[in-house]
PDB file of N, CA and C in Angstrom:
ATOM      1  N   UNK A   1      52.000  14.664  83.032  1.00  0.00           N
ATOM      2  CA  UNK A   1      51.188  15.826  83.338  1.00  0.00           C
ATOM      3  C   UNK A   1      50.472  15.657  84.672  1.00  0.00           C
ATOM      4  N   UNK A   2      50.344  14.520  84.738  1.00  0.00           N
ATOM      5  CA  UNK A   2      49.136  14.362  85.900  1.00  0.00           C
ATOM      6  C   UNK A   2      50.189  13.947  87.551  1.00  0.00           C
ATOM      7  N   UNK A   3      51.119  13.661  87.697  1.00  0.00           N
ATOM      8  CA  UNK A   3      52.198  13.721  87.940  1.00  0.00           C
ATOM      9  C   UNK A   3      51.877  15.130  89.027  1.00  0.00           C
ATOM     10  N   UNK A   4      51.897  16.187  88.040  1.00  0.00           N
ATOM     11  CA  UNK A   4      52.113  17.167  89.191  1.00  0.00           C
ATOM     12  C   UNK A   4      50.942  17.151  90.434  1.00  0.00           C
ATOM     13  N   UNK A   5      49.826  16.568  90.074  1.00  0.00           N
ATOM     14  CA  UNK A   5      48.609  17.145  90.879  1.00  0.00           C
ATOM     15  C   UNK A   5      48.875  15.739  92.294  1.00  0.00           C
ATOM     16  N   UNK A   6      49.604  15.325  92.222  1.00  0.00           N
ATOM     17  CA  UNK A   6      50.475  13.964  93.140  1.00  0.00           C
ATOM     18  C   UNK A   6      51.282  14.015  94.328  1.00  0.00           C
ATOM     19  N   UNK A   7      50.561  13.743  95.340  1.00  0.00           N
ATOM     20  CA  UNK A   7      51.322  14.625  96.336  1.00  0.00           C
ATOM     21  C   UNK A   7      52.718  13.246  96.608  1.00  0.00           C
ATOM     22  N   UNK A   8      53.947  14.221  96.329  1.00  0.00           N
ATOM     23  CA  UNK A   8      55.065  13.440  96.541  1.00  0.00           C
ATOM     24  C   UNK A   8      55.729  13.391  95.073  1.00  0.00           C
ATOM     25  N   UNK A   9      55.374  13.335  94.007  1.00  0.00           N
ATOM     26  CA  UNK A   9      55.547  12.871  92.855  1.00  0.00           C
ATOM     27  C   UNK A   9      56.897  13.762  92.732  1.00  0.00           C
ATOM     28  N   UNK A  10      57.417  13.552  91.306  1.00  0.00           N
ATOM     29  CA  UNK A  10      58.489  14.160  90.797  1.00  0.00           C
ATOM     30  C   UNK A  10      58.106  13.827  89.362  1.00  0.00           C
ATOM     31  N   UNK A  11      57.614  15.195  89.245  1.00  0.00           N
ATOM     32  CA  UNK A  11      57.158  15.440  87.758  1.00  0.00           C
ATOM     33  C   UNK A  11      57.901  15.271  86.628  1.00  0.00           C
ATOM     34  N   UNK A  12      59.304  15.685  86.776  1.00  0.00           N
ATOM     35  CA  UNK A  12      60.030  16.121  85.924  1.00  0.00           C
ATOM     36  C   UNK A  12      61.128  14.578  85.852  1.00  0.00           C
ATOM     37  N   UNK A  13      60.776  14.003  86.902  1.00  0.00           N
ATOM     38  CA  UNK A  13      61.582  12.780  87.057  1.00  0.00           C
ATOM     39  C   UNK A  13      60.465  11.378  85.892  1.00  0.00           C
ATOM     40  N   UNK A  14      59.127  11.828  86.580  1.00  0.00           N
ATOM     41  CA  UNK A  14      58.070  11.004  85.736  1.00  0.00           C
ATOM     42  C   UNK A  14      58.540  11.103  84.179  1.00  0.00           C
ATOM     43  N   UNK A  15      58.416  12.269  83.829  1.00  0.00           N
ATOM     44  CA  UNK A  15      58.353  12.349  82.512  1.00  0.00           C
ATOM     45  C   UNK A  15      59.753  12.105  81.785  1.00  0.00           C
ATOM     46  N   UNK A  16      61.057  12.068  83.042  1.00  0.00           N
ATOM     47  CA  UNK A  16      62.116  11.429  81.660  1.00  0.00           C
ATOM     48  C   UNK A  16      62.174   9.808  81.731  1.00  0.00           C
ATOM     49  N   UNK A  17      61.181   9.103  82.606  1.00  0.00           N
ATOM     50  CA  UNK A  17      61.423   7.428  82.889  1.00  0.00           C
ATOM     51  C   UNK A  17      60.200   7.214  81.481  1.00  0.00           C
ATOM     52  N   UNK A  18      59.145   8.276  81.343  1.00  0.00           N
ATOM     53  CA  UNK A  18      57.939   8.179  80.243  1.00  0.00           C
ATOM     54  C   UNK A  18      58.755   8.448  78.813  1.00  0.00           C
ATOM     55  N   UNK A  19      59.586   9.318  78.914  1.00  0.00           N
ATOM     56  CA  UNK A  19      59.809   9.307  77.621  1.00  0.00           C
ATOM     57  C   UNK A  19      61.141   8.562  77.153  1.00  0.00           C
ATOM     58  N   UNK A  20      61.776   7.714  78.020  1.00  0.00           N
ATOM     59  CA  UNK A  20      62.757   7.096  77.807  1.00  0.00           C
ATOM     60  C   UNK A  20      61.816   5.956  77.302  1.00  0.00           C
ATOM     61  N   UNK A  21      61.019   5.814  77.962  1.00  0.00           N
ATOM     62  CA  UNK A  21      60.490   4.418  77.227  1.00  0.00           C
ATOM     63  C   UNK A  21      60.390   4.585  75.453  1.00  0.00           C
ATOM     64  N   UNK A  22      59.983   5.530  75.127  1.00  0.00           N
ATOM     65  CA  UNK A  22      60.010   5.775  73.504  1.00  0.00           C
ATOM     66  C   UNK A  22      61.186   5.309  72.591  1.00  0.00           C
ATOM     67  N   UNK A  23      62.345   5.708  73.172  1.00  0.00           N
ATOM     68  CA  UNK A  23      63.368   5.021  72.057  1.00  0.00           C
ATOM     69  C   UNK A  23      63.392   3.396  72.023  1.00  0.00           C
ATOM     70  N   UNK A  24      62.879   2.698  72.387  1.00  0.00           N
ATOM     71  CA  UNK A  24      63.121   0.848  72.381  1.00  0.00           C
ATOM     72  C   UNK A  24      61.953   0.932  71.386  1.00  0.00           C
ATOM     73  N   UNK A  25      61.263   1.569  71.023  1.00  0.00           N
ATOM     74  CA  UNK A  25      59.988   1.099  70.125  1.00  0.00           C
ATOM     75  C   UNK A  25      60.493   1.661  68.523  1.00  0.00           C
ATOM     76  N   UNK A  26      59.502   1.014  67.759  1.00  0.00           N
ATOM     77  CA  UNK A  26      60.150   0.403  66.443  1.00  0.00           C
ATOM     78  C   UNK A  26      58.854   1.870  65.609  1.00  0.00           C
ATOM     79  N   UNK A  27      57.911   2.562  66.489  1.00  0.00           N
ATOM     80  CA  UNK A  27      57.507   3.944  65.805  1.00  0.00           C
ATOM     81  C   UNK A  27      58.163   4.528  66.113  1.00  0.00           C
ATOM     82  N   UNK A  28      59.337   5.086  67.211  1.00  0.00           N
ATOM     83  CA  UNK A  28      60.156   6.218  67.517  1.00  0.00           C
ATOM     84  C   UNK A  28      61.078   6.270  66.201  1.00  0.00           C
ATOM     85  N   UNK A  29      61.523   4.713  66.010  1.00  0.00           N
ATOM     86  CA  UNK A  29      62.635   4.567  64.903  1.00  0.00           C
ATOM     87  C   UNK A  29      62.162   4.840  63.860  1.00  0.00           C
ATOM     88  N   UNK A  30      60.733   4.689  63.457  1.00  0.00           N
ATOM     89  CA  UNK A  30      60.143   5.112  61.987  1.00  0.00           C
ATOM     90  C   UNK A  30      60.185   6.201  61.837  1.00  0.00           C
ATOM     91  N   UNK A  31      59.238   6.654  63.163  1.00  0.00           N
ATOM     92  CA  UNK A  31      59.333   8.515  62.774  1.00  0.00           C
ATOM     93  C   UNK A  31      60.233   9.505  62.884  1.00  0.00           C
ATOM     94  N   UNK A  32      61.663   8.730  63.376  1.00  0.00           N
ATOM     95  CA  UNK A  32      62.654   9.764  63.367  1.00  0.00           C
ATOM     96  C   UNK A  32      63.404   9.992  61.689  1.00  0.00           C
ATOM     97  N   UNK A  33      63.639   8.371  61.414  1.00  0.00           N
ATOM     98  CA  UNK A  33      63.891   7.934  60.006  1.00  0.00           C
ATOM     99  C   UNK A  33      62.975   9.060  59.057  1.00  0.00           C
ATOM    100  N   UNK A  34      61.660   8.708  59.021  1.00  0.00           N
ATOM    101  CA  UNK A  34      61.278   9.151  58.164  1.00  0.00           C
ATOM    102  C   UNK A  34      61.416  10.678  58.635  1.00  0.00           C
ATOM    103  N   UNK A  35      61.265  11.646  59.287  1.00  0.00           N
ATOM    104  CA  UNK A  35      61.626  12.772  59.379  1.00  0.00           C
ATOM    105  C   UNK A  35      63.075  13.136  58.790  1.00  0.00           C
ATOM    106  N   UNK A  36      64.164  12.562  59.181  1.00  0.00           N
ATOM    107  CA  UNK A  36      65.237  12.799  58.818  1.00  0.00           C
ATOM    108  C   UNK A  36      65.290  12.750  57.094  1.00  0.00           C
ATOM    109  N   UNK A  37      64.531  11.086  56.711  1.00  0.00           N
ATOM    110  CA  UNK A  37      64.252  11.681  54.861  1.00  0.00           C
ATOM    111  C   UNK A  37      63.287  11.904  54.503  1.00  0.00           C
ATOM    112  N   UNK A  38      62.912  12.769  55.581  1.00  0.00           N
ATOM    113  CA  UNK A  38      62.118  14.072  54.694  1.00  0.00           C
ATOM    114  C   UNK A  38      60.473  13.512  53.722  1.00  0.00           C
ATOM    115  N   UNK A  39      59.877  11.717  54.711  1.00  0.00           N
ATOM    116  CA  UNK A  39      58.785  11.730  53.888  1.00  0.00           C
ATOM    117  C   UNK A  39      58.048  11.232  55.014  1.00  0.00           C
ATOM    118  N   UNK A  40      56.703  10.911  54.957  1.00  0.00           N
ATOM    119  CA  UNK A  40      55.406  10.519  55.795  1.00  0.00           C
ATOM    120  C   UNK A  40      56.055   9.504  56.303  1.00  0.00           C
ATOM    121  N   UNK A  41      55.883   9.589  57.584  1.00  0.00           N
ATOM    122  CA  UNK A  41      55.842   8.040  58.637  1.00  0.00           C
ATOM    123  C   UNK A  41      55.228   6.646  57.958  1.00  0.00           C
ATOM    124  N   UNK A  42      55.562   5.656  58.241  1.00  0.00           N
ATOM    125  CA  UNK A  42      54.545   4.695  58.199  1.00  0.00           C
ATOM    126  C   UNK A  42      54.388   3.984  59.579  1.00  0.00           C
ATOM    127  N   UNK A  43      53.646   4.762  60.160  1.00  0.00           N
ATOM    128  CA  UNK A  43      53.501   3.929  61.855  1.00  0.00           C
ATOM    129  C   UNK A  43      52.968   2.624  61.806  1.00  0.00           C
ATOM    130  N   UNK A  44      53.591   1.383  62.580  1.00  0.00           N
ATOM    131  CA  UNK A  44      52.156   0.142  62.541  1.00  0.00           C
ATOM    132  C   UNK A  44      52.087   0.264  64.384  1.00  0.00           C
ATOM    133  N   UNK A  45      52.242   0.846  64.968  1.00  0.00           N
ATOM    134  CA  UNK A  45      51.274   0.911  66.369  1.00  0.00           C
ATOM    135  C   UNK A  45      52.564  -0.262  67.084  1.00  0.00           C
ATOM    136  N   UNK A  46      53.553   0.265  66.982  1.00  0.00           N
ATOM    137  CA  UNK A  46      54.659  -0.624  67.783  1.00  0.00           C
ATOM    138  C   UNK A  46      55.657  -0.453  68.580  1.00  0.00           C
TER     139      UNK A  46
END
C-alpha cells in the first residue's frame, strides 16, 4: 500500500514479491487446508 506514495516504486510489482512470500509459511498451508475442509484455522504465528 505504502508503495504507491514512493517515488519510483512499483506498486503492483511490491505487492506480488509481498505476497509470494506467503506460500513458504506453514499459516498459508493451515488456512488454506482448513478452508478447503470447511473448519476453523488453527494458526501458531508461523
Amino acid at each position: 500500500m505504502n508503495a504507491r506514495y514512493e517515488p519510483g516504486a512499483n506498486g503492483l510489482q511490491r505487492e506480488v514479491e509481498e505476497f509470494g512470500k506467503c506460500f513458504g509459511k506453514a499459516d498459508f498451508k493451515e488456512g488454506t487446508t482448513a478452508f478447503v475442509e470447511k473448519r476453523k484455522a488453527n494458526f501458531r504465528g508461523e
